[in-house]
N, C-alpha and C. Protein backbone atom coordinates (compact mmCIF):
# COMPACT_ATOMS: atom_id res chain seq x y z
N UNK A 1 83.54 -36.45 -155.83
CA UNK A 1 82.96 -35.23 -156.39
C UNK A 1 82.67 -34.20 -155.30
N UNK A 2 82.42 -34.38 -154.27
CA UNK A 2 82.53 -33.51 -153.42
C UNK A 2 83.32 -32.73 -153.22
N UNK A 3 84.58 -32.72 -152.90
CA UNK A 3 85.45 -31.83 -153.40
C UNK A 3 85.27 -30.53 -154.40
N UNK A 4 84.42 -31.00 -155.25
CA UNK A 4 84.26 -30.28 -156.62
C UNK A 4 82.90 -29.74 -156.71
N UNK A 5 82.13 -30.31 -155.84
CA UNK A 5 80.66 -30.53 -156.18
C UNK A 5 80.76 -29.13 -155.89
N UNK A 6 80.60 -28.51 -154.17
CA UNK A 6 79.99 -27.06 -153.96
C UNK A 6 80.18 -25.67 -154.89
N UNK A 7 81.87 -26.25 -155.40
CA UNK A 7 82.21 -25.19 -156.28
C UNK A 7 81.50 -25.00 -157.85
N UNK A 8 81.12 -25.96 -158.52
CA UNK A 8 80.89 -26.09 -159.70
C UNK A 8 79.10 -25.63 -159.43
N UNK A 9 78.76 -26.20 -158.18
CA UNK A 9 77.26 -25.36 -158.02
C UNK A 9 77.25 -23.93 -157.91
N UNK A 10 78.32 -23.36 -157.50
CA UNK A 10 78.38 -22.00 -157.29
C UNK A 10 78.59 -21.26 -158.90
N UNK A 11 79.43 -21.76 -159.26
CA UNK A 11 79.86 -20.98 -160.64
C UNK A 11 77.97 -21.30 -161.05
N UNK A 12 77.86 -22.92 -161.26
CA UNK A 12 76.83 -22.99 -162.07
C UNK A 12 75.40 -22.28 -162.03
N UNK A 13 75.04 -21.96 -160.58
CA UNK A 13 73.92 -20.98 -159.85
C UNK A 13 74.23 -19.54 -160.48
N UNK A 14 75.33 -19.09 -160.68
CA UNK A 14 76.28 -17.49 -161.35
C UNK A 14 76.06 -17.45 -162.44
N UNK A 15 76.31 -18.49 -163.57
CA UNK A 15 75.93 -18.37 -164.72
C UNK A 15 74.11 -18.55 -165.10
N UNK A 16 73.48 -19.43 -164.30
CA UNK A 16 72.51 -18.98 -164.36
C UNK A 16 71.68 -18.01 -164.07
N UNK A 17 72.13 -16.89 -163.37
CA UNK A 17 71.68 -15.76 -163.05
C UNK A 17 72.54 -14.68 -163.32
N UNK A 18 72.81 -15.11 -164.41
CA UNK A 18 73.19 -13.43 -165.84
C UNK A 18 75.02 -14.04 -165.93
N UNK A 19 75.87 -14.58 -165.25
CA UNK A 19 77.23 -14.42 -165.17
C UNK A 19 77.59 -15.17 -166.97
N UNK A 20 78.17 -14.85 -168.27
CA UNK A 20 77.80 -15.27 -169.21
C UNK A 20 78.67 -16.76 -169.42
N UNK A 21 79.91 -16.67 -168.37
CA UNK A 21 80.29 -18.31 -168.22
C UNK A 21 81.16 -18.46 -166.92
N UNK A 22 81.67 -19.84 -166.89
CA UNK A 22 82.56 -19.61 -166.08
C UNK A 22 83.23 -21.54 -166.55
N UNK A 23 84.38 -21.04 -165.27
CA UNK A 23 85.23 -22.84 -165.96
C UNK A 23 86.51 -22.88 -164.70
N UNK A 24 86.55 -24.00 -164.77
CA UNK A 24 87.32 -24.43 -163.56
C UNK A 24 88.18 -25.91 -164.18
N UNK A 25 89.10 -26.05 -163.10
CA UNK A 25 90.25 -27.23 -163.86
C UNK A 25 89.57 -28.41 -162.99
N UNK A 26 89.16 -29.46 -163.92
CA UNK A 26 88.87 -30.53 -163.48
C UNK A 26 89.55 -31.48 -164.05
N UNK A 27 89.47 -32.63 -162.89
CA UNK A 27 90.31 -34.14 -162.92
C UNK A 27 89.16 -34.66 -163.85
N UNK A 28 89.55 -35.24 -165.09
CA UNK A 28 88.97 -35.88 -166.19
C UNK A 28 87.86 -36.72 -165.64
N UNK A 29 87.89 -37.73 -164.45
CA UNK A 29 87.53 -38.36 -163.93
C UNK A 29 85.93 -38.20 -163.56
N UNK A 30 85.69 -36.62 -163.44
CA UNK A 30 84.74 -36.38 -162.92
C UNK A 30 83.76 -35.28 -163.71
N UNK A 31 84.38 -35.20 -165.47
CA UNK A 31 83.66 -34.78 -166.00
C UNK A 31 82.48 -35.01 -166.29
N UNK A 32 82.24 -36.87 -166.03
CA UNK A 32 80.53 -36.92 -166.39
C UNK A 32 79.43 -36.78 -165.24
N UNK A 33 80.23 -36.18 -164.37
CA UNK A 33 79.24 -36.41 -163.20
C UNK A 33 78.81 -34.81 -163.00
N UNK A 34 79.62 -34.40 -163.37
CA UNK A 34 79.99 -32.40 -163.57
C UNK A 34 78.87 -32.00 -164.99
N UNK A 35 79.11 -32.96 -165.88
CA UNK A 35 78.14 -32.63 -167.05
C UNK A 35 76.91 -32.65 -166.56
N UNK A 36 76.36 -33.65 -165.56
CA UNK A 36 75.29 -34.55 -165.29
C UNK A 36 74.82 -32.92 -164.38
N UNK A 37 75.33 -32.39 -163.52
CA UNK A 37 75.14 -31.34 -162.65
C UNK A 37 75.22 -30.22 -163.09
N UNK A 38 75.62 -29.77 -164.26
CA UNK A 38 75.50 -29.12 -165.31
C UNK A 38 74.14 -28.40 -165.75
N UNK A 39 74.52 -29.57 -166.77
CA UNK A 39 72.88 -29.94 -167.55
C UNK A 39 71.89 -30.10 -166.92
N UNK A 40 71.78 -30.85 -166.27
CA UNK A 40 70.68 -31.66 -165.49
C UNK A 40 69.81 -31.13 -164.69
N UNK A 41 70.78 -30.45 -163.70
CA UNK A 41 69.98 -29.84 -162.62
C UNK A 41 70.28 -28.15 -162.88
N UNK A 42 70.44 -27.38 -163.56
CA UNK A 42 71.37 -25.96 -164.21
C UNK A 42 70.28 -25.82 -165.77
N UNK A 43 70.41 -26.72 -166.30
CA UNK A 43 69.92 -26.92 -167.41
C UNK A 43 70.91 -25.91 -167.87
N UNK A 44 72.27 -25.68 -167.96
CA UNK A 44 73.38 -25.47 -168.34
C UNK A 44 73.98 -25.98 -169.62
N UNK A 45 74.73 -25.45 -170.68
CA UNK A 45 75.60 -25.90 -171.60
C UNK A 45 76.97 -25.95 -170.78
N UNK A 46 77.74 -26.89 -171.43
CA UNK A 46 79.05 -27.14 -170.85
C UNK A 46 79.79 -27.77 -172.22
N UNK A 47 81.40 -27.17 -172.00
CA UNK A 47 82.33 -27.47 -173.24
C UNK A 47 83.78 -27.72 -172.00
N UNK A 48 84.44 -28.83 -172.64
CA UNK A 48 85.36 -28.72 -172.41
C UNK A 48 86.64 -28.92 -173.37
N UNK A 49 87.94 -28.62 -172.70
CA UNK A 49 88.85 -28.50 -173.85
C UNK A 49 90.35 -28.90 -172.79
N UNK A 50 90.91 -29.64 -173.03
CA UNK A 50 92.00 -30.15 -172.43
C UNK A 50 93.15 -29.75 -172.18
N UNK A 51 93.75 -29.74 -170.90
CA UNK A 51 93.93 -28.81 -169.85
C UNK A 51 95.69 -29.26 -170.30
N UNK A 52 95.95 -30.65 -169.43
CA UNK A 52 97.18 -31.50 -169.21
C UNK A 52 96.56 -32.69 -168.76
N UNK A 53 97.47 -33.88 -168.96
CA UNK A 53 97.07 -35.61 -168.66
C UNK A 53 96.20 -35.45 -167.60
N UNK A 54 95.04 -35.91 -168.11
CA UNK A 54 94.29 -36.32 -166.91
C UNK A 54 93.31 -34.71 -166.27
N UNK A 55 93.31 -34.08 -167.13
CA UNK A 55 92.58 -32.58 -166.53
C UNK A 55 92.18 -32.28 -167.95
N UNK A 56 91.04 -31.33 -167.49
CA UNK A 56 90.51 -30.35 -168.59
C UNK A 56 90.14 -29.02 -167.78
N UNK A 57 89.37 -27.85 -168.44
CA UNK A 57 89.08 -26.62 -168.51
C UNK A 57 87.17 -27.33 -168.61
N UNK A 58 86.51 -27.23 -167.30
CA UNK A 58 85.61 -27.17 -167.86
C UNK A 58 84.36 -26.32 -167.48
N UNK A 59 83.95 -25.72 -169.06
CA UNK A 59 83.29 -24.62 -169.13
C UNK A 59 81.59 -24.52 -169.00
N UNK A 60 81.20 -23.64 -168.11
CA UNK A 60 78.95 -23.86 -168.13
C UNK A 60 79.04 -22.64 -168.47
N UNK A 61 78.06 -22.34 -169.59
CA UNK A 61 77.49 -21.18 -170.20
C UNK A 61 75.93 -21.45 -170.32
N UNK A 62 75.22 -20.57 -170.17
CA UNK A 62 73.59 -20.28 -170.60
C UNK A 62 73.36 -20.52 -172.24
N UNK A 63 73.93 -19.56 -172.67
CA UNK A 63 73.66 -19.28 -174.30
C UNK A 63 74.49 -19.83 -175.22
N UNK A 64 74.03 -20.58 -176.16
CA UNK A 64 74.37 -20.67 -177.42
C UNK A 64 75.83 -20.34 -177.89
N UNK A 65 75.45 -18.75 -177.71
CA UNK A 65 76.47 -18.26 -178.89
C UNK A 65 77.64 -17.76 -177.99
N UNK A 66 78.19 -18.32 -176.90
CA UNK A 66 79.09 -18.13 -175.54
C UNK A 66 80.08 -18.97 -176.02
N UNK A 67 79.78 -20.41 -176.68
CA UNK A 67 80.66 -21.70 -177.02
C UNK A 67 81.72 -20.74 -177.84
N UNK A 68 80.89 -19.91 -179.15
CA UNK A 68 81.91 -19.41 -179.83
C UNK A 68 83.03 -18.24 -179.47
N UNK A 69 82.79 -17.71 -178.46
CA UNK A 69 83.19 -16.93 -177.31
C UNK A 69 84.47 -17.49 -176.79
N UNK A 70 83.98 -18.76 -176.06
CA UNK A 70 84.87 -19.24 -175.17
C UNK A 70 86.11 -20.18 -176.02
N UNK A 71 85.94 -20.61 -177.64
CA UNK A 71 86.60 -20.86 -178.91
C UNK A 71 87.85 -19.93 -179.17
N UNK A 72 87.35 -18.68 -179.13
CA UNK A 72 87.95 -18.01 -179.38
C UNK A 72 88.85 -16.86 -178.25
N UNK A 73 89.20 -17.57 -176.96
CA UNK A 73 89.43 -16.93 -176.03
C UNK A 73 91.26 -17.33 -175.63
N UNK A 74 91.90 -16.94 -175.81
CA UNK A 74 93.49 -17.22 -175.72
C UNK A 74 93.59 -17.61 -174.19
N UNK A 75 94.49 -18.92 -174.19
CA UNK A 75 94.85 -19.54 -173.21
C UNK A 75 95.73 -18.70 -171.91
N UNK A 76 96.36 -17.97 -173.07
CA UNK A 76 97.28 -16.52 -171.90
C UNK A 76 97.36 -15.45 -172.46
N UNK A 77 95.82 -14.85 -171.82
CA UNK A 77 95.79 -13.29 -172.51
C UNK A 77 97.02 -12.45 -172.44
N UNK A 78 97.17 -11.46 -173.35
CA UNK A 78 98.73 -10.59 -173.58
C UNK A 78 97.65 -8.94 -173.43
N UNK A 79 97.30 -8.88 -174.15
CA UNK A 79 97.02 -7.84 -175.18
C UNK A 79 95.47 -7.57 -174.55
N UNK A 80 95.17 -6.05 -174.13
CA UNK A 80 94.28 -5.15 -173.40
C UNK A 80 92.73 -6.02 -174.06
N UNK A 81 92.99 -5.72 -175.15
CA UNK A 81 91.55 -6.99 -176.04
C UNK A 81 91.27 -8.19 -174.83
N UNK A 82 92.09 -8.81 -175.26
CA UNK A 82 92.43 -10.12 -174.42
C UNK A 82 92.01 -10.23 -172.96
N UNK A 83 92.35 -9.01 -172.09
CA UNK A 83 91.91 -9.30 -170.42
C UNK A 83 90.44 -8.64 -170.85
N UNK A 84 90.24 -7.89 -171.64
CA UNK A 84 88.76 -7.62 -171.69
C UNK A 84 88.15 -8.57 -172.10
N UNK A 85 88.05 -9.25 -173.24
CA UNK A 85 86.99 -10.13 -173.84
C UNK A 85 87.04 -11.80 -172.49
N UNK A 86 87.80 -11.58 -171.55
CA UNK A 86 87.58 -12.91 -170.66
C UNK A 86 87.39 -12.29 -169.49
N UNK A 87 87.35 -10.78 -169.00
CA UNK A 87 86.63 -9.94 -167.83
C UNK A 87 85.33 -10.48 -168.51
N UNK A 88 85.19 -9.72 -169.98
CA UNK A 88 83.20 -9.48 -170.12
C UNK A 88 82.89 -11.52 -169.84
N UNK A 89 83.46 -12.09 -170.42
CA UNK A 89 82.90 -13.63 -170.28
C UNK A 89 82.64 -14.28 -169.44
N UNK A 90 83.83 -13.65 -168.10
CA UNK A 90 83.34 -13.87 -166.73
C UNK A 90 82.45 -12.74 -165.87
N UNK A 91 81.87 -12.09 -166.74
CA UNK A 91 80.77 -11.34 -166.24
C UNK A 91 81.02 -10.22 -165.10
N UNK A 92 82.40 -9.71 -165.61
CA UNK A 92 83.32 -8.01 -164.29
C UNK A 92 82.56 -7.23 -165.32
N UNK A 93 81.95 -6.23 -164.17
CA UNK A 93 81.87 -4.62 -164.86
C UNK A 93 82.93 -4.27 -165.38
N UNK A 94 82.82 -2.90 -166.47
CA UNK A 94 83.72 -2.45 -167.31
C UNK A 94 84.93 -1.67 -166.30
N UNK A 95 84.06 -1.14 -165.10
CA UNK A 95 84.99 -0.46 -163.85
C UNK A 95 86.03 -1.64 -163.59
N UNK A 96 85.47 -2.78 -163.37
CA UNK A 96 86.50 -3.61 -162.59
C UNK A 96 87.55 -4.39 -163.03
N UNK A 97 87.10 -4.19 -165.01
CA UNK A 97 88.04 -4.33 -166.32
C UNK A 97 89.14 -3.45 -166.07
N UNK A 98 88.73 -2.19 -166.09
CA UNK A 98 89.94 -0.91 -165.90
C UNK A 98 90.53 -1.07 -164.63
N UNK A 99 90.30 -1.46 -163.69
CA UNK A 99 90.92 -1.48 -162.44
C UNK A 99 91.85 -2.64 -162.78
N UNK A 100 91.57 -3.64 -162.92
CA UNK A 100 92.23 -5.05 -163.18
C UNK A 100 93.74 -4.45 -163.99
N UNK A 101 93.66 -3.76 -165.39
CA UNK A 101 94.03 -3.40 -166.32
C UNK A 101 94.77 -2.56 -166.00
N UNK A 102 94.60 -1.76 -165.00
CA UNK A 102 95.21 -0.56 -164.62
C UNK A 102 96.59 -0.90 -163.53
N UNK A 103 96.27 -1.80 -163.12
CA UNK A 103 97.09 -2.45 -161.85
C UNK A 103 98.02 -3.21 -162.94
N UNK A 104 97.63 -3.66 -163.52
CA UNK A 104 98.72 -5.00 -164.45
C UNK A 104 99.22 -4.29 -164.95
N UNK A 105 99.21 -2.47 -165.53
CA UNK A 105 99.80 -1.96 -166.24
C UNK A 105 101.18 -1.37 -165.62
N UNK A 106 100.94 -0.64 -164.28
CA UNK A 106 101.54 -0.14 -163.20
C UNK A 106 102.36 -1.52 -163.08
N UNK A 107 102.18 -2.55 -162.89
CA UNK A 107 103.39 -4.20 -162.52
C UNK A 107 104.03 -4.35 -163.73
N UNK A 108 103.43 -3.72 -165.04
CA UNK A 108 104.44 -4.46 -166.14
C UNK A 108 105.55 -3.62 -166.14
């Protein structure tokens, strides 16, 4: 878990201080120890949802109503909606939405 540990404290310290989620690819292996650091010491919600053999997507949010958020969030955004509603979830200003947006538009 070390490997994994500093990073998942970082996201998890971010979402507890306003960031509304965040999620990283983890080896299955080490989801209960990730929940445990989560929850535990974060007092964090966490969802996960399966990635490929042996991996998942796994997600720490503060609030409640984020799960239904992160439900409804497309695996490969297309569509201007799309890079916005997973900028606001990972907690970018609306400036750094349009910048993001603006650059991908200029490459397509």
């Amino acid at each position: 878990m070390d490997a994994i540990g500093p990073e998942l404290r970082n996201y998890c310290y971010m979402v507890q201080r306003g960031k509304p989620a965040a999620s990283m690819a983890l080896q299955t292996r080490y989801v209960e120890e990730a929940t445990t650091i989560a929850t535990e010491e974060y007092q964090l919600h966490i969802y996960t949802e399966e990635l490929s053999d042996g991996w998942v997507t796994f997600w720490v949010y503060k609030y409640s109503h984020i799960l239904n958020v992160i439900k409804m969030t497309p695996q490969e955004p297309v569509t201007t909606f799309d890079h916005w509603l997973l900028g606001k979830l990972f907690g970018y200003e609306e400036a750094a939405i349009q910048e993001f947006l603006s650059v991908k538009h200029e490459h397509s």
